[in-house]
PDB file of N, CA and C in Angstrom:
ATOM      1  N   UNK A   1      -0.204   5.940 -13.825  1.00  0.00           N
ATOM      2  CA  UNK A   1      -0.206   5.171 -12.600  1.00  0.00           C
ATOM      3  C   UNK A   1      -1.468   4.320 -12.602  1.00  0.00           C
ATOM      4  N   UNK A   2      -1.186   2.872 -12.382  1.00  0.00           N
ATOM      5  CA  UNK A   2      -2.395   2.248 -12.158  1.00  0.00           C
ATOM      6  C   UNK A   2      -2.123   0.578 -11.769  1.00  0.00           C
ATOM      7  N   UNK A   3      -3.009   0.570 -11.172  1.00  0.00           N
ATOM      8  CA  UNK A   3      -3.187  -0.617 -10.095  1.00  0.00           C
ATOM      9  C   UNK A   3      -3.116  -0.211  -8.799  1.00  0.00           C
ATOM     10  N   UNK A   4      -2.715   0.880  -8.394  1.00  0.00           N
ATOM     11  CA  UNK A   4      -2.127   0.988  -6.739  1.00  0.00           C
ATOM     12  C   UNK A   4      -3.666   1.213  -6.133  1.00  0.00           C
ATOM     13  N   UNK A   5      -3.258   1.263  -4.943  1.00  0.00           N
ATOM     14  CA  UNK A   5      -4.221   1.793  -3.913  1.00  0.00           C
ATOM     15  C   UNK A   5      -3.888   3.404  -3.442  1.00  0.00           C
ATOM     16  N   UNK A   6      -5.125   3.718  -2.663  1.00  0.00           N
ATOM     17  CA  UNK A   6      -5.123   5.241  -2.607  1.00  0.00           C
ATOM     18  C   UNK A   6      -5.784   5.176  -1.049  1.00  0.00           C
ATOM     19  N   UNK A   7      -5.691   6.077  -0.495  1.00  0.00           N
ATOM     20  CA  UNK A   7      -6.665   6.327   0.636  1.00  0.00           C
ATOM     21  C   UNK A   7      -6.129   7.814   1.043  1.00  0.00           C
ATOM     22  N   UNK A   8      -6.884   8.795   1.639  1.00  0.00           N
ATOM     23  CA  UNK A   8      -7.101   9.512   2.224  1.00  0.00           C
ATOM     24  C   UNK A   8      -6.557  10.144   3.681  1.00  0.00           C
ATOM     25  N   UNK A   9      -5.688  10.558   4.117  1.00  0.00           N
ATOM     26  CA  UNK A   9      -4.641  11.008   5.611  1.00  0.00           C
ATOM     27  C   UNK A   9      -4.670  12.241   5.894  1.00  0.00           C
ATOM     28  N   UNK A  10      -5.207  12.550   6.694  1.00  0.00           N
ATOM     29  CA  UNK A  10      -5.358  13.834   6.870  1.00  0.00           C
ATOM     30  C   UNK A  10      -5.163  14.741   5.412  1.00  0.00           C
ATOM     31  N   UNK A  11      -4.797  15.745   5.479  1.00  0.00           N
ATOM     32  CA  UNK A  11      -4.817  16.523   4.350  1.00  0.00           C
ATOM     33  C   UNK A  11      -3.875  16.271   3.098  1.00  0.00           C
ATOM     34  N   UNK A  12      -3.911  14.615   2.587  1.00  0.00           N
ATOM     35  CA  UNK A  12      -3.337  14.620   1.605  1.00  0.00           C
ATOM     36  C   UNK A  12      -3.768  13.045   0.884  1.00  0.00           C
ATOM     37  N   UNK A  13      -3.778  12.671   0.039  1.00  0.00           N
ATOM     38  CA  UNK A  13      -4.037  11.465  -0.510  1.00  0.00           C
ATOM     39  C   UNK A  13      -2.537  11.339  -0.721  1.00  0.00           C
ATOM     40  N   UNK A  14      -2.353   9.135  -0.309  1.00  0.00           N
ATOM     41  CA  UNK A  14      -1.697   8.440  -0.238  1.00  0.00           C
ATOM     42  C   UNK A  14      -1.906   7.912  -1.003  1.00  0.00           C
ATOM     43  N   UNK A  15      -1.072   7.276  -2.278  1.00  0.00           N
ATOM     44  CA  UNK A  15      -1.207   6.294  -3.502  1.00  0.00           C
ATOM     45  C   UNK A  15       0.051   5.234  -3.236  1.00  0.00           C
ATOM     46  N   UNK A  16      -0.182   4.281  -3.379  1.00  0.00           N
ATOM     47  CA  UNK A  16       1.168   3.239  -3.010  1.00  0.00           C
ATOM     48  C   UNK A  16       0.394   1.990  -3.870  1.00  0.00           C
ATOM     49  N   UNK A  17       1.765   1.516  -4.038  1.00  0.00           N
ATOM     50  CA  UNK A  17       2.062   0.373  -5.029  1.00  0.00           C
ATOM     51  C   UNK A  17       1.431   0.481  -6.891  1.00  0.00           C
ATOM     52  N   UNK A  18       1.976   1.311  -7.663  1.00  0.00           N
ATOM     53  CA  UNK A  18       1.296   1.379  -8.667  1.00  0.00           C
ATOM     54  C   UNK A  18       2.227  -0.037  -9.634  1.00  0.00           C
ATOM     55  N   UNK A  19       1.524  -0.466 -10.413  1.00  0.00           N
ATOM     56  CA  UNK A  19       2.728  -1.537 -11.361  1.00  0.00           C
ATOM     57  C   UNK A  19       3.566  -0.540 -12.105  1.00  0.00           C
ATOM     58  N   UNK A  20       4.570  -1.209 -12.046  1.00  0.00           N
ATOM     59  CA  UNK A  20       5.874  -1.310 -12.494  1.00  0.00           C
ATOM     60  C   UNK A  20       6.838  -0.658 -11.647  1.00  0.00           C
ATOM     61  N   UNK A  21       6.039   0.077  -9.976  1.00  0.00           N
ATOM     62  CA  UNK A  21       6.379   0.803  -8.831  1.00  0.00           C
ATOM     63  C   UNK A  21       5.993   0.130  -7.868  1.00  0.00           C
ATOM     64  N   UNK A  22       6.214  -0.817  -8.040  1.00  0.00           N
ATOM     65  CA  UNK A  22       5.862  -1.722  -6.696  1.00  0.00           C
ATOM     66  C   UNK A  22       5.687  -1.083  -5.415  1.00  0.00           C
ATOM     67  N   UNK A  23       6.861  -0.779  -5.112  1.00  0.00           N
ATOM     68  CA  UNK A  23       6.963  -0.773  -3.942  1.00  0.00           C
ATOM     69  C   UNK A  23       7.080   0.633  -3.403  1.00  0.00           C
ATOM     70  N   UNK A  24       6.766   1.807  -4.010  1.00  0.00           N
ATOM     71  CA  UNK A  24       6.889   3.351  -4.375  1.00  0.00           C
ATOM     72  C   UNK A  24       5.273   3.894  -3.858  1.00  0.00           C
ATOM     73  N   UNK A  25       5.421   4.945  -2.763  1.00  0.00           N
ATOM     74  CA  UNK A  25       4.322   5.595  -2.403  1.00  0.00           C
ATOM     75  C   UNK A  25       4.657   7.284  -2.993  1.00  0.00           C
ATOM     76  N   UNK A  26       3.402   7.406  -2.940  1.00  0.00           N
ATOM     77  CA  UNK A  26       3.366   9.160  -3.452  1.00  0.00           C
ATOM     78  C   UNK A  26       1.983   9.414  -2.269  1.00  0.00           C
ATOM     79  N   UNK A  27       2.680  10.847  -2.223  1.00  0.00           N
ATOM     80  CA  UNK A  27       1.395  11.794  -1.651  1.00  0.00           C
ATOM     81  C   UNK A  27       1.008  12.802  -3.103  1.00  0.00           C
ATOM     82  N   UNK A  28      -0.268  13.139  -2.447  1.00  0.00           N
ATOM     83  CA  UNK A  28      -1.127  13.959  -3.641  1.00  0.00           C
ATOM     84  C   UNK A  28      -1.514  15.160  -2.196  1.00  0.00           C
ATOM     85  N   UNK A  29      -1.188  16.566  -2.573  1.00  0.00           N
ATOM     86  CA  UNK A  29      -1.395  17.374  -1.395  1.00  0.00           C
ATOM     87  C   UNK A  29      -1.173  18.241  -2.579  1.00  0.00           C
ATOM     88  N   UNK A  30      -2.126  19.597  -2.262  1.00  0.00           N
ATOM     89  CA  UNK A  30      -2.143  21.071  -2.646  1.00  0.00           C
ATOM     90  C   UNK A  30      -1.889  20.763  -4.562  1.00  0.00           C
ATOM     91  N   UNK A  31      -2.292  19.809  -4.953  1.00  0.00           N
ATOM     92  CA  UNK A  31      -2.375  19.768  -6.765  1.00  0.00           C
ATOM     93  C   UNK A  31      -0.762  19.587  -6.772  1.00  0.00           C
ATOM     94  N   UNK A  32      -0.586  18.636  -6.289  1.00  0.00           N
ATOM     95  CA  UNK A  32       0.963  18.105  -6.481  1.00  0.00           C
ATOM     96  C   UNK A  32       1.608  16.918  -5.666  1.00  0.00           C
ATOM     97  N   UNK A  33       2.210  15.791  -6.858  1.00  0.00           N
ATOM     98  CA  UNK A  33       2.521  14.886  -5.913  1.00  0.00           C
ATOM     99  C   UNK A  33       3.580  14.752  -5.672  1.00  0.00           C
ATOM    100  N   UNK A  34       4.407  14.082  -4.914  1.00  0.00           N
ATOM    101  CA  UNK A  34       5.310  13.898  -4.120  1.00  0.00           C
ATOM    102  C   UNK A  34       5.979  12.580  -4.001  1.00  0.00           C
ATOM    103  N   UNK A  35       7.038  12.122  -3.845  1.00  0.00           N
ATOM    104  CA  UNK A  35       7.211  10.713  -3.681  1.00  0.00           C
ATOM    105  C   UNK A  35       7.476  10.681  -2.077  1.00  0.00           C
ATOM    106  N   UNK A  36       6.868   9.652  -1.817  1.00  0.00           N
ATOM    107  CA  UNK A  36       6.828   9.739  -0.327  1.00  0.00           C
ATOM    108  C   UNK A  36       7.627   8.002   0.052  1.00  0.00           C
ATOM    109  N   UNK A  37       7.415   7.853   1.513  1.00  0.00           N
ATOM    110  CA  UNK A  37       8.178   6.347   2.058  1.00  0.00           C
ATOM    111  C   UNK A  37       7.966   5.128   1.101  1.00  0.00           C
ATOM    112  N   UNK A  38       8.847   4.681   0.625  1.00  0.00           N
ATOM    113  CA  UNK A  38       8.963   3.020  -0.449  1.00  0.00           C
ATOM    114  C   UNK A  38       8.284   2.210   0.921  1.00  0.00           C
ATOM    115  N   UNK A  39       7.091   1.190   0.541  1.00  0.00           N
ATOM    116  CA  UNK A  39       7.097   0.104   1.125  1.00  0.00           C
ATOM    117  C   UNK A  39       7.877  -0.989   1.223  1.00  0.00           C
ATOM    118  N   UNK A  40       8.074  -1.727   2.093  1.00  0.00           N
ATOM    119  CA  UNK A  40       8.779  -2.801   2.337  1.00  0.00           C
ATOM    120  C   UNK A  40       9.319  -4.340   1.284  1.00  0.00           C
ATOM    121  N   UNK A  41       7.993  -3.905   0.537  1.00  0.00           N
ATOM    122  CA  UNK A  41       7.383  -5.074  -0.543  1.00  0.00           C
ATOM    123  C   UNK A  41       6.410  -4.246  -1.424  1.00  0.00           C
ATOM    124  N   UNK A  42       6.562  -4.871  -2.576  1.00  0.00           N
ATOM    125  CA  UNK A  42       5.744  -4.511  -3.505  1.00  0.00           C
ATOM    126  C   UNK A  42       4.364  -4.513  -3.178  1.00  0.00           C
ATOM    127  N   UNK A  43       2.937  -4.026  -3.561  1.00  0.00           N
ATOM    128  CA  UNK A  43       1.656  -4.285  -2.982  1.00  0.00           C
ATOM    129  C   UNK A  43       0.633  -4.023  -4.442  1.00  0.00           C
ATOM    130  N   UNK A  44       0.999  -3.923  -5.347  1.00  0.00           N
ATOM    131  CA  UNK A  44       0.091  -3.755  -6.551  1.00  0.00           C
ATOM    132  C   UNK A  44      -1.169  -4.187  -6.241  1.00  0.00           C
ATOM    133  N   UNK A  45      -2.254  -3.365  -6.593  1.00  0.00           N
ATOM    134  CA  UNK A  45      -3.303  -4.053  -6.023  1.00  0.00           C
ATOM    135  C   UNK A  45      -4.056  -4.834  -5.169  1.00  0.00           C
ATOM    136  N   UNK A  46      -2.896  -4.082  -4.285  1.00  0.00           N
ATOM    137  CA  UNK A  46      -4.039  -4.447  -2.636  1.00  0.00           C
ATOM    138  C   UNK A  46      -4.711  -3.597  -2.297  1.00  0.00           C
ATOM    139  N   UNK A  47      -5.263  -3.606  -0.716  1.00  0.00           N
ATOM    140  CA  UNK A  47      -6.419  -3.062  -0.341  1.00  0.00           C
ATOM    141  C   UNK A  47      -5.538  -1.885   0.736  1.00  0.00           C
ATOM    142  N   UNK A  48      -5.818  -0.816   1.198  1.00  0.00           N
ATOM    143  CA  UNK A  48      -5.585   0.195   1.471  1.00  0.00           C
ATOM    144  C   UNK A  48      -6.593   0.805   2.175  1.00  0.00           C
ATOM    145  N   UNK A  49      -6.446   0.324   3.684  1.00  0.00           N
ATOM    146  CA  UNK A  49      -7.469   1.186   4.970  1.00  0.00           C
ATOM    147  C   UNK A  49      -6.191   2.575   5.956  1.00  0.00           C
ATOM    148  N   UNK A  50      -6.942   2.969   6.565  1.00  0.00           N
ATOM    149  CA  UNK A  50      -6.726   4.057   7.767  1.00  0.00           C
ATOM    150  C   UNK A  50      -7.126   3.117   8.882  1.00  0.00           C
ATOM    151  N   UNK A  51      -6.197   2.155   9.887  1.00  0.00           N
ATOM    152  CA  UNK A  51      -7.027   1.804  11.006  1.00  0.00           C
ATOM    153  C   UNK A  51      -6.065   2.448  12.058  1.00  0.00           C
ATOM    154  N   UNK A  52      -6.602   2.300  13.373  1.00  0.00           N
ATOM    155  CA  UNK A  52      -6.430   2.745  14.546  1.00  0.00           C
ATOM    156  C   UNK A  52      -5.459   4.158  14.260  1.00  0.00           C
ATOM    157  N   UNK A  53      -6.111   5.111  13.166  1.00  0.00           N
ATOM    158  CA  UNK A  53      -4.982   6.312  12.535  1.00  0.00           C
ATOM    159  C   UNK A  53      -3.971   6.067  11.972  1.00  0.00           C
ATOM    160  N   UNK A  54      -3.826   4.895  11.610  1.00  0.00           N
ATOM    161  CA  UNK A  54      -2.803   4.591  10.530  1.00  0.00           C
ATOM    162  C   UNK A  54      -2.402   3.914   9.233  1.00  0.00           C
ATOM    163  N   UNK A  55      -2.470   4.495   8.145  1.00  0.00           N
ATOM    164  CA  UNK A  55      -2.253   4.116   6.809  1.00  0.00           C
ATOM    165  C   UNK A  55      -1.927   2.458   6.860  1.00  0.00           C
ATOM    166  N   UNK A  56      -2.530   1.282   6.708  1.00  0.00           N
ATOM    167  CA  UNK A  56      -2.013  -0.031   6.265  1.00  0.00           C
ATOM    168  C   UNK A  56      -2.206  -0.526   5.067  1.00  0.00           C
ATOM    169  N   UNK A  57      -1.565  -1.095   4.216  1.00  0.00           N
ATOM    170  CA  UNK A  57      -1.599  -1.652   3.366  1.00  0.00           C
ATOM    171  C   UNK A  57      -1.623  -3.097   3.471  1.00  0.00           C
ATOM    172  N   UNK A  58      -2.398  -3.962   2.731  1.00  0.00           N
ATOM    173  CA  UNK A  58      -3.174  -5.738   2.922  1.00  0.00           C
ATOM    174  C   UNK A  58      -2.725  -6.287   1.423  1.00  0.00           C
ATOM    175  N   UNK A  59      -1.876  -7.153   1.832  1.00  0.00           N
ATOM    176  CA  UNK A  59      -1.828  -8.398  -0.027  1.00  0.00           C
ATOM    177  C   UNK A  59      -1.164  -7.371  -0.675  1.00  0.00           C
ATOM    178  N   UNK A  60      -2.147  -8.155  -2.115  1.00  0.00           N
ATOM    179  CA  UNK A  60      -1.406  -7.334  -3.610  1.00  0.00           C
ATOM    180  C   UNK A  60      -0.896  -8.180  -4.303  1.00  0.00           C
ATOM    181  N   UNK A  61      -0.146  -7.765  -5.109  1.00  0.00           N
ATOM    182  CA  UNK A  61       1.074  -8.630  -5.946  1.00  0.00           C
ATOM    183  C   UNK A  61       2.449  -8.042  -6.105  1.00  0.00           C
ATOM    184  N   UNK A  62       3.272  -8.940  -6.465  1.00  0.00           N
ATOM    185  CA  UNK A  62       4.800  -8.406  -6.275  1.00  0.00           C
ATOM    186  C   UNK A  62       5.768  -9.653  -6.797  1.00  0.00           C
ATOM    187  N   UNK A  63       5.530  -9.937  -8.552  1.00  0.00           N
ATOM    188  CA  UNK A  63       6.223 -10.882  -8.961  1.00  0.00           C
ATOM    189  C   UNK A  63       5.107 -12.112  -8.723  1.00  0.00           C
ATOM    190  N   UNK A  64       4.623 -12.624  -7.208  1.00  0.00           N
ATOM    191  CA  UNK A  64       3.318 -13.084  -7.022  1.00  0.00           C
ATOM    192  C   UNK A  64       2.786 -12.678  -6.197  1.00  0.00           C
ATOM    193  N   UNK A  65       1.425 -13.432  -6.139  1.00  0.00           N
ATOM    194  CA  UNK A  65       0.747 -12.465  -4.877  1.00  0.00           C
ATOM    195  C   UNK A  65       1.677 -12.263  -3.781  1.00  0.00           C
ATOM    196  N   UNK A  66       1.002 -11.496  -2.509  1.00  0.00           N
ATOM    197  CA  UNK A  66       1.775 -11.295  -1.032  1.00  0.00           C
ATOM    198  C   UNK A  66       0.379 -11.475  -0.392  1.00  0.00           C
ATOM    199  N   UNK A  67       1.536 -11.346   0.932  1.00  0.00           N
ATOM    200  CA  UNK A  67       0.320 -11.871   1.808  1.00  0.00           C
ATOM    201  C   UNK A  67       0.556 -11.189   3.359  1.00  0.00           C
ATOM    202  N   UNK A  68       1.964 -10.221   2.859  1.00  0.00           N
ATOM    203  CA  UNK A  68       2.365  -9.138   3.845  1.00  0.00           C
ATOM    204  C   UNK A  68       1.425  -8.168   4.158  1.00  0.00           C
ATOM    205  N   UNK A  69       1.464  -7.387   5.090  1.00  0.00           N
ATOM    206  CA  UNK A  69       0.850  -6.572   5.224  1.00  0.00           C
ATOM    207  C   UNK A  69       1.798  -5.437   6.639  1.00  0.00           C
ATOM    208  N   UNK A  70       1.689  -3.995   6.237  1.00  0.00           N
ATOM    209  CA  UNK A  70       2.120  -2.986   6.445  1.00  0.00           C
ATOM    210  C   UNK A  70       1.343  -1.623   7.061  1.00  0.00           C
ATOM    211  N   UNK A  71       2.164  -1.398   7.450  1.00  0.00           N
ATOM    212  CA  UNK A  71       1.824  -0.031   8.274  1.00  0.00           C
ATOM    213  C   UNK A  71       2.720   1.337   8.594  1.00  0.00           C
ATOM    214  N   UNK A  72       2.218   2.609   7.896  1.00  0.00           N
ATOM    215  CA  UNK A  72       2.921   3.601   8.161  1.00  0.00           C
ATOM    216  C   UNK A  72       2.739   4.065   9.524  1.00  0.00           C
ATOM    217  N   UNK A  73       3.946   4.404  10.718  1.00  0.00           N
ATOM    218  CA  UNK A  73       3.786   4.794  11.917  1.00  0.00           C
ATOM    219  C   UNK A  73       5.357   5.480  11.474  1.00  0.00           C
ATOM    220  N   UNK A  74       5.599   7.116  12.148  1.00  0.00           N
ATOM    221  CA  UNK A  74       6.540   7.536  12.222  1.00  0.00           C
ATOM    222  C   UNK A  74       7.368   7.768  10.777  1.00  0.00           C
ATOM    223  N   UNK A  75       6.370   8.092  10.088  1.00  0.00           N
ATOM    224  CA  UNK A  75       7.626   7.988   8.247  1.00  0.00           C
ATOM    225  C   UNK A  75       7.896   7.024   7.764  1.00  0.00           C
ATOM    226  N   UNK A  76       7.746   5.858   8.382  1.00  0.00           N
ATOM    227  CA  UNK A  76       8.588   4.572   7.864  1.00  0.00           C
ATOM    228  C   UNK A  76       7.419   3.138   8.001  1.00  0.00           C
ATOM    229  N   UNK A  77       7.032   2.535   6.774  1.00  0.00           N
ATOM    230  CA  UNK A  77       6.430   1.569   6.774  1.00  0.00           C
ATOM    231  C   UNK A  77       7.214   0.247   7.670  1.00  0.00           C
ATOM    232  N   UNK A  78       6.251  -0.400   8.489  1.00  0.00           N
ATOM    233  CA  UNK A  78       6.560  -1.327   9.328  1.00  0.00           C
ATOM    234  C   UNK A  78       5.901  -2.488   8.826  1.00  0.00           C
ATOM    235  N   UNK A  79       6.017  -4.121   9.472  1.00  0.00           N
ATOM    236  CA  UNK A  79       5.685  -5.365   8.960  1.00  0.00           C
ATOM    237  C   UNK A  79       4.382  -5.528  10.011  1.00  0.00           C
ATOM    238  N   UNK A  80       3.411  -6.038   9.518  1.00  0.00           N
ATOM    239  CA  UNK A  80       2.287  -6.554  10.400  1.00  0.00           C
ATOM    240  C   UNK A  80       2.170  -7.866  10.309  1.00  0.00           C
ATOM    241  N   UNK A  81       1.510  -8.512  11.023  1.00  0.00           N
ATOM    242  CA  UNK A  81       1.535 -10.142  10.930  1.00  0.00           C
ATOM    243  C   UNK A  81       0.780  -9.997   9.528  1.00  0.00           C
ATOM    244  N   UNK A  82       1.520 -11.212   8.890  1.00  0.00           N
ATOM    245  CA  UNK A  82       1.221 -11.626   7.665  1.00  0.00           C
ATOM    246  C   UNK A  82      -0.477 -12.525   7.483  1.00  0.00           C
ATOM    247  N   UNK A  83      -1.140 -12.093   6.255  1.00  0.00           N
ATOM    248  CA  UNK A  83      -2.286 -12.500   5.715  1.00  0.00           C
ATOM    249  C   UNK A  83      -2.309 -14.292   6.244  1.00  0.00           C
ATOM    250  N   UNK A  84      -3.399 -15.006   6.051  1.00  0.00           N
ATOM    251  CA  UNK A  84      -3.343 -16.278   6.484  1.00  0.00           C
ATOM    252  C   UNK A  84      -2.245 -17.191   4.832  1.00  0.00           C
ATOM    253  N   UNK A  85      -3.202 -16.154   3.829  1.00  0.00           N
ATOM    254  CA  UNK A  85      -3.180 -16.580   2.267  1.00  0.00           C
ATOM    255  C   UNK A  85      -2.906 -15.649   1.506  1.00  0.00           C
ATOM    256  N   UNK A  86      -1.958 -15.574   0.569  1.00  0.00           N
ATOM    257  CA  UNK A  86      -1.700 -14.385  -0.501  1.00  0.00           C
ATOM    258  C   UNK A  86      -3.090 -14.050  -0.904  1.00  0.00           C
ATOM    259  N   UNK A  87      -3.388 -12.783  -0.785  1.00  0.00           N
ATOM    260  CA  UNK A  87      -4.685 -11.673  -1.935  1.00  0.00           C
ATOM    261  C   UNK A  87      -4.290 -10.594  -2.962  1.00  0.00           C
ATOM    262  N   UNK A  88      -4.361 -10.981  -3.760  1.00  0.00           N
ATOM    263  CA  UNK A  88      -4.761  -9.567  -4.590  1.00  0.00           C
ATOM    264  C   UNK A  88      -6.257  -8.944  -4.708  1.00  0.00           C
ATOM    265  N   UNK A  89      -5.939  -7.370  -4.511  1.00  0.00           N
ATOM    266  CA  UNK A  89      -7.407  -7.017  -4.644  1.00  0.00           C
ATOM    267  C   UNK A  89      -9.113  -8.025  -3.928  1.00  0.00           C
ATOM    268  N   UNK A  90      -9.948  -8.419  -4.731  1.00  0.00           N
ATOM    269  CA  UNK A  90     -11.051  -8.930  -4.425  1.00  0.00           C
ATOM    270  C   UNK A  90     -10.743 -10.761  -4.210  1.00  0.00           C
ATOM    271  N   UNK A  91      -9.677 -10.530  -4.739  1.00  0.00           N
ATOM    272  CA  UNK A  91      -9.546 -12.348  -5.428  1.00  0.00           C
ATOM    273  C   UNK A  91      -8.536 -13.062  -4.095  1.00  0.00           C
ATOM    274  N   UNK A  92      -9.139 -13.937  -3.603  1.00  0.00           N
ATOM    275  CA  UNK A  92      -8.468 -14.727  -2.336  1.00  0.00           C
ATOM    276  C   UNK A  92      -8.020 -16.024  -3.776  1.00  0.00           C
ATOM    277  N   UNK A  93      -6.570 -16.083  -3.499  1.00  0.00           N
ATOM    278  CA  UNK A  93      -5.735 -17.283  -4.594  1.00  0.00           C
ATOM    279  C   UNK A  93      -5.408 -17.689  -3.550  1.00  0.00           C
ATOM    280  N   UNK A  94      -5.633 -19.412  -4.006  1.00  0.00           N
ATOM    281  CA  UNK A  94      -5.246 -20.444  -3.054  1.00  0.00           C
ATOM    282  C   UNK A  94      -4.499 -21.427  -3.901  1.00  0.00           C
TER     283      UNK A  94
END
């Protein structure tokens, strides 16, 4: 697995978007992972916070960059208003 993002949820690490899994989340809990909710869109190498208690995912790539951005509430990733500009990772592409 590599490219995805990871962050931290209560008692389990969240990994989402690895390449060639676009769009595929896993949990990591008790030395074992799990496949957990598919995002909406692919996110390879985006950025991956906890805000207001909830897992979002920012950019990435997916065929090309994105510029979506997501949020787990209730099991199921939801749409957030979209980026101004596609990002991957550190790199703002214009």
């Amino acid at each position: 697995m590599n490219r995805h993002s990871c962050i931290v949820e209560n008692d389990r690490v969240l990994l989402c978007g690895p390449q060639g899994r676009e769009e595929r989340c896993y949990s990591f809990q008790d030395y074992s992972f799990t496949r957990d909710e598919d995002l909406q869109t692919g996110h390879t190498n985006a950025a991956m916070v906890i805000y207001e208690d909830f897992p979002v995912i920012i950019g990435g790539a997916y065929l090309q960059y994105v510029e979506s951005v997501e949020t787990l509430r209730d099991g199921r990733w939801r749409w957030l208003e979209a980026l101004p500009l596609p990002m991957e990772g550190t790199v703002l592409k214009i």
